[in-house]
Protein backbone atom coordinates (compact mmCIF):
# COMPACT_ATOMS: atom_id res chain seq x y z
CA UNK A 1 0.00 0.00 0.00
CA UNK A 2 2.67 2.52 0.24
CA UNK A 3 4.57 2.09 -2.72
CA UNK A 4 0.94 2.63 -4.55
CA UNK A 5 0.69 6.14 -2.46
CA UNK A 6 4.33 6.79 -2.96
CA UNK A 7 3.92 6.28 -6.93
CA UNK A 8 0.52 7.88 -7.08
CA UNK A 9 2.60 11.29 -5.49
CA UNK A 10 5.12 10.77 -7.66
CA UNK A 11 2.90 10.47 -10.60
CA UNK A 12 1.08 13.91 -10.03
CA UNK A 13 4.42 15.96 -9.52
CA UNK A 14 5.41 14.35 -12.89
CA UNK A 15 1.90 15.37 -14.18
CA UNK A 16 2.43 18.86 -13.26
CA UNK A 17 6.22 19.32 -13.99
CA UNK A 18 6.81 17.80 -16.83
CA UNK A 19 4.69 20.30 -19.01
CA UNK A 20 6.66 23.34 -17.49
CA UNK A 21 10.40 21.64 -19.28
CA UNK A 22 8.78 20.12 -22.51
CA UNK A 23 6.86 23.03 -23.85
CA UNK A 24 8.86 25.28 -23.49
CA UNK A 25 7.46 28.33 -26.02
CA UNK A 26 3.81 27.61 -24.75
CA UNK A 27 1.82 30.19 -22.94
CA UNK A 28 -0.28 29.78 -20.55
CA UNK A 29 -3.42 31.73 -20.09
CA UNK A 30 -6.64 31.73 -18.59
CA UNK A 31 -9.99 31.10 -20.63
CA UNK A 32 -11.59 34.55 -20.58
CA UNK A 33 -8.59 35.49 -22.51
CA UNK A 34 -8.48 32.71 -24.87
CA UNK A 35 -12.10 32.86 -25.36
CA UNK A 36 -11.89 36.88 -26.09
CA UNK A 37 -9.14 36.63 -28.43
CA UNK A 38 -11.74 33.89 -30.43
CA UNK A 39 -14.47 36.53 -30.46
CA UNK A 40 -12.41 39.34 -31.88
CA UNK A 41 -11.04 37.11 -34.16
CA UNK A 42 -14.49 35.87 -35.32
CA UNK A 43 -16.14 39.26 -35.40
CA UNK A 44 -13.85 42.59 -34.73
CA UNK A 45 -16.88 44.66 -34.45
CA UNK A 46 -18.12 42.70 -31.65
CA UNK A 47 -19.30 44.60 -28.55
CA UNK A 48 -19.56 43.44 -24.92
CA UNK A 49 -23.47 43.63 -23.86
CA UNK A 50 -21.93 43.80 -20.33
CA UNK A 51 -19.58 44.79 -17.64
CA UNK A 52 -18.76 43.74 -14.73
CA UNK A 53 -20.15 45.10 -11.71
CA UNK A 54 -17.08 46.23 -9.68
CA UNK A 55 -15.65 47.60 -12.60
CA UNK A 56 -18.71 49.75 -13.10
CA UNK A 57 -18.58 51.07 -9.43
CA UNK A 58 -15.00 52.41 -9.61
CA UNK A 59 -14.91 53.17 -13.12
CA UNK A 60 -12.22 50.67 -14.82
CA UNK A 61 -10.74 47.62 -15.00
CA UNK A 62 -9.70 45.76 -11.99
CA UNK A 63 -6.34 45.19 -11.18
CA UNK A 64 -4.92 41.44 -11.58
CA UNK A 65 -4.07 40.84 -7.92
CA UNK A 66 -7.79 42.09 -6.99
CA UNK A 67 -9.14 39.79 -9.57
CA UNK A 68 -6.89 36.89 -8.21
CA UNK A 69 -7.97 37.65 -4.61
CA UNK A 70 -11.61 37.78 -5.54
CA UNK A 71 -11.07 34.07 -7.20
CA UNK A 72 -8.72 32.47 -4.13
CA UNK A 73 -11.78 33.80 -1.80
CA UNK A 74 -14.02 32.14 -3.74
CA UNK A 75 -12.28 29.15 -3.63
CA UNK A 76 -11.92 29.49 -0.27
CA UNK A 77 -15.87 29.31 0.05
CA UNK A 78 -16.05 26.69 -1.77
CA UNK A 79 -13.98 24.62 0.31
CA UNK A 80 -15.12 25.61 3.26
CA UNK A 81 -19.08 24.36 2.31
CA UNK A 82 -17.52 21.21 0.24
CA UNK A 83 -15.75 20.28 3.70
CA UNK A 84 -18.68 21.03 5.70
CA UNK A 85 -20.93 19.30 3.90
CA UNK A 86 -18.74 16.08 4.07
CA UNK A 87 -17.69 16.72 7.76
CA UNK A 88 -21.50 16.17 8.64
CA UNK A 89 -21.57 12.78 6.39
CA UNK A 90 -18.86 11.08 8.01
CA UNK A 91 -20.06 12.52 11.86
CA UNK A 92 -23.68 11.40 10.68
CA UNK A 93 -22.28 7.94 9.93
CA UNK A 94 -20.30 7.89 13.10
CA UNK A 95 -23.27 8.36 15.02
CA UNK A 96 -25.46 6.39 13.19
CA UNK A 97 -23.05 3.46 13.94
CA UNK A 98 -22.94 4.42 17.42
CA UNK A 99 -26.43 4.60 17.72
CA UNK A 100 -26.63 0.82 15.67
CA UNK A 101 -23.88 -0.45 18.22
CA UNK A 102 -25.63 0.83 21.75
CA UNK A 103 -29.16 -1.42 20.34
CA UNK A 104 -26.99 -4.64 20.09
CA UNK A 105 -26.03 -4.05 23.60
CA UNK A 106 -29.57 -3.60 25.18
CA UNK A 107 -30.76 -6.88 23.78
C-alpha cells in the first residue's frame, strides 16, 4: 500500500512538472482570454453587452491581484461548504453506527 501512495505522489508531480520543461514556447493563459481573443477574431466589431459590476462602481478595469484575490476567496468558500458538507456525512455515519452499536447491547 505505500509504494501505490508513494507512486501515485510521484505520478502527479510528474503530471504537473513535466509540461513546465517540454513546452517550453507555450503560454499559458486563462480562458476569458483565450475565449476573447476567439471573439475578436471571429467578429472585430463585436461589442460586450456587459460589464462587470465592480468595474462599473470604480470606473475601470480591476487590477490582476484584486481579480486573483476575488477568485482564491471564492475558492476558499467553496472549500469551506464542500468540507462542511462532508464533515456532517462522516459525523452522521459515526453516530449512526454508534447509535446501531448501543441497540446490540440492550438486547
Amino acid at each position: 500500500m505505500k509504494k501505490k501512495v508513494i507512486l501515485g505522489i510521484l505520478v502527479i508531480f510528474l503530471i504537473a512538472l513535466v509540461p513546465l520543461f517540454v513546452l517550453k514556447d507555450a503560454e499559458f493563459g486563462g480562458s476569458d482570454d483565450a475565449g476573447s481573443q476567439v471573439v475578436e477574431e471571429m467578429d472585430p466589431s463585436y461589442e460586450p453587452w456587459a460589464t462587470p459590476i465592480l468595474e462599473t462602481i470604480i470606473g475601470g478595469e480591476l487590477p490582476g491581484e484584486v481579480e486573483s484575490l476575488f477568485f482564491c476567496i471564492q475558492t476558499g468558500i467553496g472549500v469551506g461548504i464542500i468540507a462542511f458538507i462532508m464533515g456532517r456525512f462522516v459525523e452522521r455515519r459515526k453516530w449512526m453506527n454508534k447509535e446501531g452499536d448501543s441497540r446490540d447491547y440492550h438486547r
